[in-house]
Protein backbone atom coordinates (compact mmCIF):
# COMPACT_ATOMS: atom_id res chain seq x y z
CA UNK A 1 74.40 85.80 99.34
CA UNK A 2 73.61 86.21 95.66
CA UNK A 3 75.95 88.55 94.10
CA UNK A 4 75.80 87.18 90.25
CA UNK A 5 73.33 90.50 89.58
CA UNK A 6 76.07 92.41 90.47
CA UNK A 7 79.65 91.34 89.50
CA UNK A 8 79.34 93.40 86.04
CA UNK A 9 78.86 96.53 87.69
CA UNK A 10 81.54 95.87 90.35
CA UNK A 11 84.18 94.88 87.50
CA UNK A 12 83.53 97.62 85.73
CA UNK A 13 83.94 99.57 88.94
CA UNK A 14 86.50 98.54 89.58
CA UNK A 15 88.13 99.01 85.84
CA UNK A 16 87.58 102.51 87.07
CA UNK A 17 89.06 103.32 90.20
CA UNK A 18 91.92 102.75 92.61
CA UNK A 19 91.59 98.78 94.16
CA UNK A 20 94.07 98.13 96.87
CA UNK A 21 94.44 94.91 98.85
CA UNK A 22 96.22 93.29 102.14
CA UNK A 23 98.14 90.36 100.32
CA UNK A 24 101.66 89.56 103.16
CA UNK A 25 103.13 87.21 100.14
CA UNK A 26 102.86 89.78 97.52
CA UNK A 27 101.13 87.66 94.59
CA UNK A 28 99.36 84.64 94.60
CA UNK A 29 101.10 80.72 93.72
CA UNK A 30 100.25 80.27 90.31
CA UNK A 31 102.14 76.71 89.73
CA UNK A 32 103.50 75.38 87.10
CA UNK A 33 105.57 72.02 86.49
CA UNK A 34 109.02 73.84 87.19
CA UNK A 35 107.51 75.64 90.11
CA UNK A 36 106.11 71.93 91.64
CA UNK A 37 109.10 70.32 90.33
CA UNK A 38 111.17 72.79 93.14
CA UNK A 39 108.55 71.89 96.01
CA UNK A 40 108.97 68.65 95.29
CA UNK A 41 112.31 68.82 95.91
CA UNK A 42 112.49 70.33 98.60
CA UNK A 43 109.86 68.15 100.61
CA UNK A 44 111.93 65.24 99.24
CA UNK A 45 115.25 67.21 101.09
CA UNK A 46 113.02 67.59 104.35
CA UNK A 47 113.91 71.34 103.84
CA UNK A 48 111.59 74.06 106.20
CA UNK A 49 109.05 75.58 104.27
CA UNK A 50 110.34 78.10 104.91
CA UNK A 51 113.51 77.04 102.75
CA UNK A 52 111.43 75.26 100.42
CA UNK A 53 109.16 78.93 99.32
CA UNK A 54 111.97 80.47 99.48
CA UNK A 55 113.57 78.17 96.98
CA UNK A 56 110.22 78.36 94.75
CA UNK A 57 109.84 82.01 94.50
CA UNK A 58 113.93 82.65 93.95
CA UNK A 59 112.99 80.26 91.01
CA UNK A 60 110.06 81.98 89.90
CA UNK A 61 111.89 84.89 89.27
CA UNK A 62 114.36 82.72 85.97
CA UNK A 63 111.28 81.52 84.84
CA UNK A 64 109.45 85.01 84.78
CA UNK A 65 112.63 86.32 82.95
CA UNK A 66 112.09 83.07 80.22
CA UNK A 67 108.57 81.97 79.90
CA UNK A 68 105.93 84.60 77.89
CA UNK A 69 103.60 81.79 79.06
CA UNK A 70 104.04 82.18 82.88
CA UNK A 71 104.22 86.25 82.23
CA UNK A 72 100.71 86.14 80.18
CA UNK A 73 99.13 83.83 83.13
CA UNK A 74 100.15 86.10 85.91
CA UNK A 75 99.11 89.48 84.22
CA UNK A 76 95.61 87.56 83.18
CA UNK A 77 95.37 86.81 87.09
CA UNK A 78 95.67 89.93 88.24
CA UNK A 79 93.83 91.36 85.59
CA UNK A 80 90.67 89.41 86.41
CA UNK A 81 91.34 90.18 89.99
CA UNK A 82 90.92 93.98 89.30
CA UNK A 83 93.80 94.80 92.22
CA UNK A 84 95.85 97.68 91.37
CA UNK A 85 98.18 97.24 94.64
CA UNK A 86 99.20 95.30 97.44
CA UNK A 87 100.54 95.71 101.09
CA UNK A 88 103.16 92.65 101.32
CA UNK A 89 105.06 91.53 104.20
CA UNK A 90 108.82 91.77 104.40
CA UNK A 91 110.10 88.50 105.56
CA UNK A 92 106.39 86.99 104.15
CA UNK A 93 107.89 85.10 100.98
CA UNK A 94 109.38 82.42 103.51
CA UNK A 95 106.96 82.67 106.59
CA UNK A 96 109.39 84.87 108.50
CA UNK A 97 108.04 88.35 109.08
CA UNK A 98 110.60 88.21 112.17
CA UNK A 99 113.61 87.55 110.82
CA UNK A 100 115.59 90.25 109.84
CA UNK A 101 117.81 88.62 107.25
CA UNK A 102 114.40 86.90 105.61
CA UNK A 103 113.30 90.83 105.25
CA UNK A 104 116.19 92.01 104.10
CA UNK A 105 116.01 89.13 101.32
CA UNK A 106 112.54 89.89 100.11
CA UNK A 107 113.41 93.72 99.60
CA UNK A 108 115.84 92.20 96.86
CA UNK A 109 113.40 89.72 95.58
CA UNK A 110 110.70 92.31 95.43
CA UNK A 111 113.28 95.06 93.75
CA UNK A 112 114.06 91.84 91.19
CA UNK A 113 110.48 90.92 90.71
CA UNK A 114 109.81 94.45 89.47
CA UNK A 115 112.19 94.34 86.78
CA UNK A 116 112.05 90.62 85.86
CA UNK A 117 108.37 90.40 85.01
CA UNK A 118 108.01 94.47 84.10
CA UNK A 119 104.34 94.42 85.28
CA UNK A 120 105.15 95.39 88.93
CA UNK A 121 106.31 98.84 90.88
CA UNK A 122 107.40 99.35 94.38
CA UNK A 123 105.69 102.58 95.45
CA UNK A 124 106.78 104.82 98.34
CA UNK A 125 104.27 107.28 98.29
CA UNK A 126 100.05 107.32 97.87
CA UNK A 127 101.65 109.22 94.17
CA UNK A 128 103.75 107.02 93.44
CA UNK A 129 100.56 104.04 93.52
CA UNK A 130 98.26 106.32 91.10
CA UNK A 131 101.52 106.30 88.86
CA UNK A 132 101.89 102.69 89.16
CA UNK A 133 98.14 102.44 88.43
CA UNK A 134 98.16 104.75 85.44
CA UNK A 135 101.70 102.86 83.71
CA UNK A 136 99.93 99.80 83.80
CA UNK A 137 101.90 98.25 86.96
CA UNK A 138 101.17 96.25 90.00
CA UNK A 139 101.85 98.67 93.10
CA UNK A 140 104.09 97.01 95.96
CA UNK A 141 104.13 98.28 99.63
CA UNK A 142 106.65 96.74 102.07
CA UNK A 143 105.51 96.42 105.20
CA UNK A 144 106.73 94.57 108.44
CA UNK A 145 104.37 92.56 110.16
CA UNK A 146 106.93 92.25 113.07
CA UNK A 147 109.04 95.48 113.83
CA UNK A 148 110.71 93.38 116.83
CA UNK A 149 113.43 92.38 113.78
CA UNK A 150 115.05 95.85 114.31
CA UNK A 151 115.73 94.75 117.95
CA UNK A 152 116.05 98.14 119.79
CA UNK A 153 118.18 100.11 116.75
CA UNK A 154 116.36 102.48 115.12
CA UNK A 155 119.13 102.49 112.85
CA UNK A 156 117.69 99.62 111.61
CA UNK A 157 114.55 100.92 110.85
CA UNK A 158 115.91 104.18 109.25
CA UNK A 159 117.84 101.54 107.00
CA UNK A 160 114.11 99.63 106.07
CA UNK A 161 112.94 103.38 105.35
CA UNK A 162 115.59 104.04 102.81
CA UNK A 163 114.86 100.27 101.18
CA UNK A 164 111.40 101.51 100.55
CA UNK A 165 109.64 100.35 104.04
CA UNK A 166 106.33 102.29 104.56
CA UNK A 167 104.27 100.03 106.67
CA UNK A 168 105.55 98.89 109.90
CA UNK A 169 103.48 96.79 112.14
CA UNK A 170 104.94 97.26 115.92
CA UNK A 171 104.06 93.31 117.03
CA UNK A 172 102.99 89.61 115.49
CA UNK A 173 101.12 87.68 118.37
CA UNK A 174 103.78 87.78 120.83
CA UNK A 175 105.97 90.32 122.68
CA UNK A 176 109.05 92.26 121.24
CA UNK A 177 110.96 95.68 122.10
CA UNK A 178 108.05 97.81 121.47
CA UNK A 179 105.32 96.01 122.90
CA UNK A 180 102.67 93.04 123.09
CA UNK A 181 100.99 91.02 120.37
CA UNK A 182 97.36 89.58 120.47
CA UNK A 183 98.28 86.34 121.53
CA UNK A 184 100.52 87.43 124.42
CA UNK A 185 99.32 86.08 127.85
CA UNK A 186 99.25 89.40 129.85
CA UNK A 187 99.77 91.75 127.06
CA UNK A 188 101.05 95.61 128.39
CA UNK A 189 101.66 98.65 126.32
CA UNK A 190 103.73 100.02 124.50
CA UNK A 191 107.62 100.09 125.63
CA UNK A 192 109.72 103.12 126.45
CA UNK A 193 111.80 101.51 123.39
CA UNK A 194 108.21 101.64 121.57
CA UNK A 195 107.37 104.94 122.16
CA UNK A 196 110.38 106.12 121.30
CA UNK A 197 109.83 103.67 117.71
CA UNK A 198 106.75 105.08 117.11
CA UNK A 199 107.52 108.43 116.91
CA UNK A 200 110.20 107.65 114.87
CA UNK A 201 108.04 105.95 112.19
CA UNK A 202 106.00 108.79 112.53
CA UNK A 203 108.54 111.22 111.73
CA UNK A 204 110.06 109.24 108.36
CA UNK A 205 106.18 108.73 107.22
CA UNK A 206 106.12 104.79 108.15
CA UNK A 207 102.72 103.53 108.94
CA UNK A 208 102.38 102.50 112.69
CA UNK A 209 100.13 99.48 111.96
CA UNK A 210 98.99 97.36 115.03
CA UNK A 211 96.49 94.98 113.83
CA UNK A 212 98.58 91.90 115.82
CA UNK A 213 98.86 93.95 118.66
CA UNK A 214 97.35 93.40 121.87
CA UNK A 215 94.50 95.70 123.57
CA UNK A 216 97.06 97.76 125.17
CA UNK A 217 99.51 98.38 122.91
CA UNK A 218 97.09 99.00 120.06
CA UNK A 219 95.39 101.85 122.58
CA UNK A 220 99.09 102.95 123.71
CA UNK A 221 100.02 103.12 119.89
CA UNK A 222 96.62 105.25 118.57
CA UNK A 223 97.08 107.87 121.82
CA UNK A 224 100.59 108.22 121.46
CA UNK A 225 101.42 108.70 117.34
CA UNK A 226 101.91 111.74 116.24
CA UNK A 227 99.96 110.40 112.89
CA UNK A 228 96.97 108.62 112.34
CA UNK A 229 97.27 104.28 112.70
CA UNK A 230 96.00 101.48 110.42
CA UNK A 231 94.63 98.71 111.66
CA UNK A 232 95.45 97.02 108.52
CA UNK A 233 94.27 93.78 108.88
CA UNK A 234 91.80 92.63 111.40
CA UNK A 235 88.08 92.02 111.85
CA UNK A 236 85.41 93.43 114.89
CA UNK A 237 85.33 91.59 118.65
CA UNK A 238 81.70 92.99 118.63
CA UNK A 239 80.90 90.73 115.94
CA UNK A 240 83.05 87.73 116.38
CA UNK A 241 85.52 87.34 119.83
CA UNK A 242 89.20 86.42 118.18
CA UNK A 243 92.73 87.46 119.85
CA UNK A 244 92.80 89.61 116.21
CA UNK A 245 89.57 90.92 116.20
CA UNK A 246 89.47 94.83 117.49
CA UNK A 247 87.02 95.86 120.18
CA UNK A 248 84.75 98.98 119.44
CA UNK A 249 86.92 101.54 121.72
CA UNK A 250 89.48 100.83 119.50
CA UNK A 251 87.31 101.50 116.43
CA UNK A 252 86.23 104.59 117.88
CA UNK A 253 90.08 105.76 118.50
CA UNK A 254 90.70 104.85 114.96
CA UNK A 255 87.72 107.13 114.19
CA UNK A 256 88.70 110.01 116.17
CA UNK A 257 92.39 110.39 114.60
CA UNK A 258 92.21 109.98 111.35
CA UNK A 259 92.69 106.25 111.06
CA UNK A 260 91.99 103.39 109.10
CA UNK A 261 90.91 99.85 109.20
CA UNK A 262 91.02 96.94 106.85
CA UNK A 263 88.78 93.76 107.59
CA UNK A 264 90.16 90.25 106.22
CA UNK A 265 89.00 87.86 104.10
CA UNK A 266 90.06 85.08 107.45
CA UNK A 267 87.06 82.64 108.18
CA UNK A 268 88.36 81.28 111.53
CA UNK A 269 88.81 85.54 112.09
CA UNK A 270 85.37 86.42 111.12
CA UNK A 271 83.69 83.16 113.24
CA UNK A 272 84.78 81.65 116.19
CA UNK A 273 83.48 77.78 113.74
CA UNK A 274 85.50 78.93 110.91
CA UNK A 275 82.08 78.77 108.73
CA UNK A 276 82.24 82.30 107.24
CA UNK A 277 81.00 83.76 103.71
CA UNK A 278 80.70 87.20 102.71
CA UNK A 279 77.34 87.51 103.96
CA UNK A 280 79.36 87.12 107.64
CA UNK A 281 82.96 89.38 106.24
CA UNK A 282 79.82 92.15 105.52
CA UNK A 283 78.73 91.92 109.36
CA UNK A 284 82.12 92.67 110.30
CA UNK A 285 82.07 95.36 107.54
CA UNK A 286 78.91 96.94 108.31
CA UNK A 287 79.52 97.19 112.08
CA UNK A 288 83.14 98.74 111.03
CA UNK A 289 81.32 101.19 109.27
CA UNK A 290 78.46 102.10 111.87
CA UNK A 291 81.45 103.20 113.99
CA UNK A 292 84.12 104.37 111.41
CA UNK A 293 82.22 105.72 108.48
CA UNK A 294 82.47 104.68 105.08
CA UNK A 295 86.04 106.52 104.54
CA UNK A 296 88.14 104.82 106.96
CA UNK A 297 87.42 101.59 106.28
CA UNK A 298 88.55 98.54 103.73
CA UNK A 299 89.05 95.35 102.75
CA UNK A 300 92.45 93.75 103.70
CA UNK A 301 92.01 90.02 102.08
CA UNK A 302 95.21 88.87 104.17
CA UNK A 303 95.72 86.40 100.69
CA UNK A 304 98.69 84.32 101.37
CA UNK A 305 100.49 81.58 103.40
CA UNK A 306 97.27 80.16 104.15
CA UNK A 307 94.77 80.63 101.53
CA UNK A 308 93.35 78.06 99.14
CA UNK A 309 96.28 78.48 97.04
CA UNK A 310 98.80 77.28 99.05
CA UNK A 311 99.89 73.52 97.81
CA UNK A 312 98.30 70.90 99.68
CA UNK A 313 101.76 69.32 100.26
CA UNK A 314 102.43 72.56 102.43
CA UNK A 315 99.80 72.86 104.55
CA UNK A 316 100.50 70.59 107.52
CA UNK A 317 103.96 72.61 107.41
CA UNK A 318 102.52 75.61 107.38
CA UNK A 319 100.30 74.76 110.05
CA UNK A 320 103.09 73.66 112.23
CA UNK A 321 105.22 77.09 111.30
CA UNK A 322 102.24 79.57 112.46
CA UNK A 323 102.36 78.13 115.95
CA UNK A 324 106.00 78.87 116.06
CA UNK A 325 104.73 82.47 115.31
CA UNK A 326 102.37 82.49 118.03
CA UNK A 327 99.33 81.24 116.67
CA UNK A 328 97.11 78.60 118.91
CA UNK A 329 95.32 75.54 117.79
CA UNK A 330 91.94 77.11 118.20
CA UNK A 331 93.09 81.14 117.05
CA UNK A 332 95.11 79.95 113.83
CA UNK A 333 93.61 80.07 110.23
CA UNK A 334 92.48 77.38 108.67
CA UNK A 335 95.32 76.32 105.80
CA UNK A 336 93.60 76.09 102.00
CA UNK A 337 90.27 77.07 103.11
CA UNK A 338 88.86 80.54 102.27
CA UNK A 339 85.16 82.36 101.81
CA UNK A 340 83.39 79.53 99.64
CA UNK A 341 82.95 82.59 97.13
CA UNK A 342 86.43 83.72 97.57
CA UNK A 343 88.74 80.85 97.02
CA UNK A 344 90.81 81.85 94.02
CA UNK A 345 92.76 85.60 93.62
CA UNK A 346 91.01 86.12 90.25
CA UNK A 347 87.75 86.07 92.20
CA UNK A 348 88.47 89.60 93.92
CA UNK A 349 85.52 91.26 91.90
CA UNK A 350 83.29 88.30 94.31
CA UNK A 351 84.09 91.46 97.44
CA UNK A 352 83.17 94.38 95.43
CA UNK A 353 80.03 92.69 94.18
CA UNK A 354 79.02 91.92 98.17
CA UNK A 355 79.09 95.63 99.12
CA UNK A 356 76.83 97.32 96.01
CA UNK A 357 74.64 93.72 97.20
CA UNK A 358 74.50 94.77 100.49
CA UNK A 359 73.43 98.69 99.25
CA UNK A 360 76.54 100.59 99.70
CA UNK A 361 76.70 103.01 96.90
CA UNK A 362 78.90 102.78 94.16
CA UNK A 363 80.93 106.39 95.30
CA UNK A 364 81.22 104.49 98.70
CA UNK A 365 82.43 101.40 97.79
CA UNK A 366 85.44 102.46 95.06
CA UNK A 367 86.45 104.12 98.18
CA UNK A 368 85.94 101.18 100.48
CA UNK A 369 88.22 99.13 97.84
CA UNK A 370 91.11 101.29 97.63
CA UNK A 371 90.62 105.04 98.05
CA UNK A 372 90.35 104.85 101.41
CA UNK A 373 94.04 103.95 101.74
CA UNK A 374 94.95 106.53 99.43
CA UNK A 375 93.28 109.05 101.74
CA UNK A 376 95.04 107.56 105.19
CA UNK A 377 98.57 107.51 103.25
CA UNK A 378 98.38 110.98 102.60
CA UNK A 379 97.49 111.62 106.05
CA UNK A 380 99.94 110.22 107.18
CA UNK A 381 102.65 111.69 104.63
CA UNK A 382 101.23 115.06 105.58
CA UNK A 383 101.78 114.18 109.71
CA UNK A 384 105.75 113.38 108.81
CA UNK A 385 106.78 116.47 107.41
CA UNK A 386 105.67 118.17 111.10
CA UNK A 387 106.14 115.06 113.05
């Protein structure tokens, strides 16, 4: 797909509007010597990697504090990237979206990023991300991609609310107190425990997201909220059969209550052979949007933890620590390979470009890349104050 002819316009677009993105590790790895010198030691230590990003990005945040340098690289990376905010995973900085102590640890790290580099916000409203936007910061959304690590105490998730949680995805690939993931091998509904969840998140104003879920609980979830659900993350079964892919009854439920859906940047998502480019990320977008519309749909990148700028010294770890998370051999991304025109963060513009390539006009597509979101957060802010 040629899209040189139109990465001007979409920068420039996107100069101009409201970009938001899927991104579960919050930023990108920009490395530097310090940063390798800490990977380094812990592969040398035999630490998890787990341990050993934790280590790195508990670093990063001294070296923000000291190093101009490192703060002038990072800004000029997101810059060129032309995001104005991110969805990030609680728990995501160390591969552990279901821990609850790994969660609990990033809300400090992200609270501590904010201040250490001054460039980023954590926003708990679609207001408080046009604010972010207009100051000149990076918006931050925590989100859960694995509610099961409040057990069955909603105190616990009343807790997450008040730590700035907004986004709360009920299941990874497996099963937990409020119902099935993706990869589950007979995957039911939605729990009396998850109903009960649900309409809590629905009173606070806390996305239900359920793009790990499993066909039943993703239905159970849609029919049940008193709110409109994201798919966040995910790509279409019609166009490419995947345990993460969504089938077109689900689209159309999305449709019919206000939802929203975000397709990934994932080749192994978007093709069974893993060989995907935009041209095949625009199928799954264009069939979204023959179902959807234009207004409920997005892009949702999924950048982190297994994109092409993860270390090569992590990725056989990495590997291995998906498939404790429920991943299979044949289901699991690819580690360090992305779209061939998508393979570094500064390259976002690359997605804009493919839509105005592919003839979506320019009022569609700034709200394809961001105000979309804005629109589904303020539905759902408006269902919690009658939830």
């Amino acid at each position: 797909m040629d899209i040189a002819p139109w990465l001007d316009q979409a920068r420039a677009l996107q100069t101009e509007t409201f970009v938001f993105d899927y991104a579960p590790c919050g930023e990108p790895i920009i490395m530097t010597p310090r940063h390798r010198a800490q990977m380094m030691a812990g592969l040398e230590h035999k630490l998890p990697i787990g341990r050993i990003l934790a280590t790195m990005t508990r670093d990063r945040l001294d070296e923000i504090a000291t190093s101009t340098e490192l703060r002038a690289r990072i800004r000029a990376c997101w810059d060129q990237s032309g995001v104005d905010a991110v969805q990030l995973t609680l728990g995501g900085r160390a591969l552990a979206p279901q821990l609850w102590d790994a969660c609990i640890e990033d809300v400090g790290h992200w609270l501590h990023r904010a201040r250490a580099g001054g460039d980023m916000a954590v926003c708990t409203s679609a207001d408080d991300l046009v604010q972010a936007r207009a100051a000149g910061r990076i918006g931050l959304v925590f989100g859960l991609q694995d509610s099961g690590v409040i057990g069955t105490d909603l105190d616990r998730l009343d807790l997450l609310y008040r730590m700035g949680l907004r986004v709360a995805q009920l299941t990874y690939n497996t099963r937990n107190a409020i119902g099935d993931g993706c990869e589950e091998r007979a995957p039911a509904g939605l729990s009396r425990f998850g109903l009960v969840a649900v309409h809590r998140m629905n009173a606070l104003g806390i996305v239900v997201d359920v793009s790990h879920c499993g066909p039943a609980t993703t239905m159970d979830a849609i029919s049940m909220s008193r709110a409109p659900v994201a798919v966040t993350h995910a790509c279409c079964h019609t166009v490419a059969a995947h345990p993460r892919a969504k089938t077109d009854d689900v689209l159309r439920a999305l449709r019919d209550t206000g939802g929203f859906f975000g397709i990934v940047t994932v080749p192994k998502f978007l093709s069974p052979e893993g060989q995907a480019d935009l041209g095949v990320m625009l199928r799954h977008i264009d069939h979204a949007v023959s179902i959807l519309g234009t207004d409920k749909v997005g892009i949702a990148t999924d950048w982190g933890g297994w994109t092409p700028d993860l270390p090569p010294e992590l990725i056989d770890a990495a590997t291995e620590n998906f498939r404790r998370l429920g991943f299979k051999a044949d289901t699991s991304p690819q580690f360090g390979v992305g779209l061939p025109e998508f393979t570094a963060w500064e390259q976002w513009p690359h997605l804009t470009a493919s839509l105005l390539a592919a003839g979506y006009p320019a009022d569609d597509v700034r709200q394809m890349i961001g105000g979309n979101w804005l629109a589904f957060t303020r539905r759902v802010e408006a269902a919690s104050r009658i939830a």
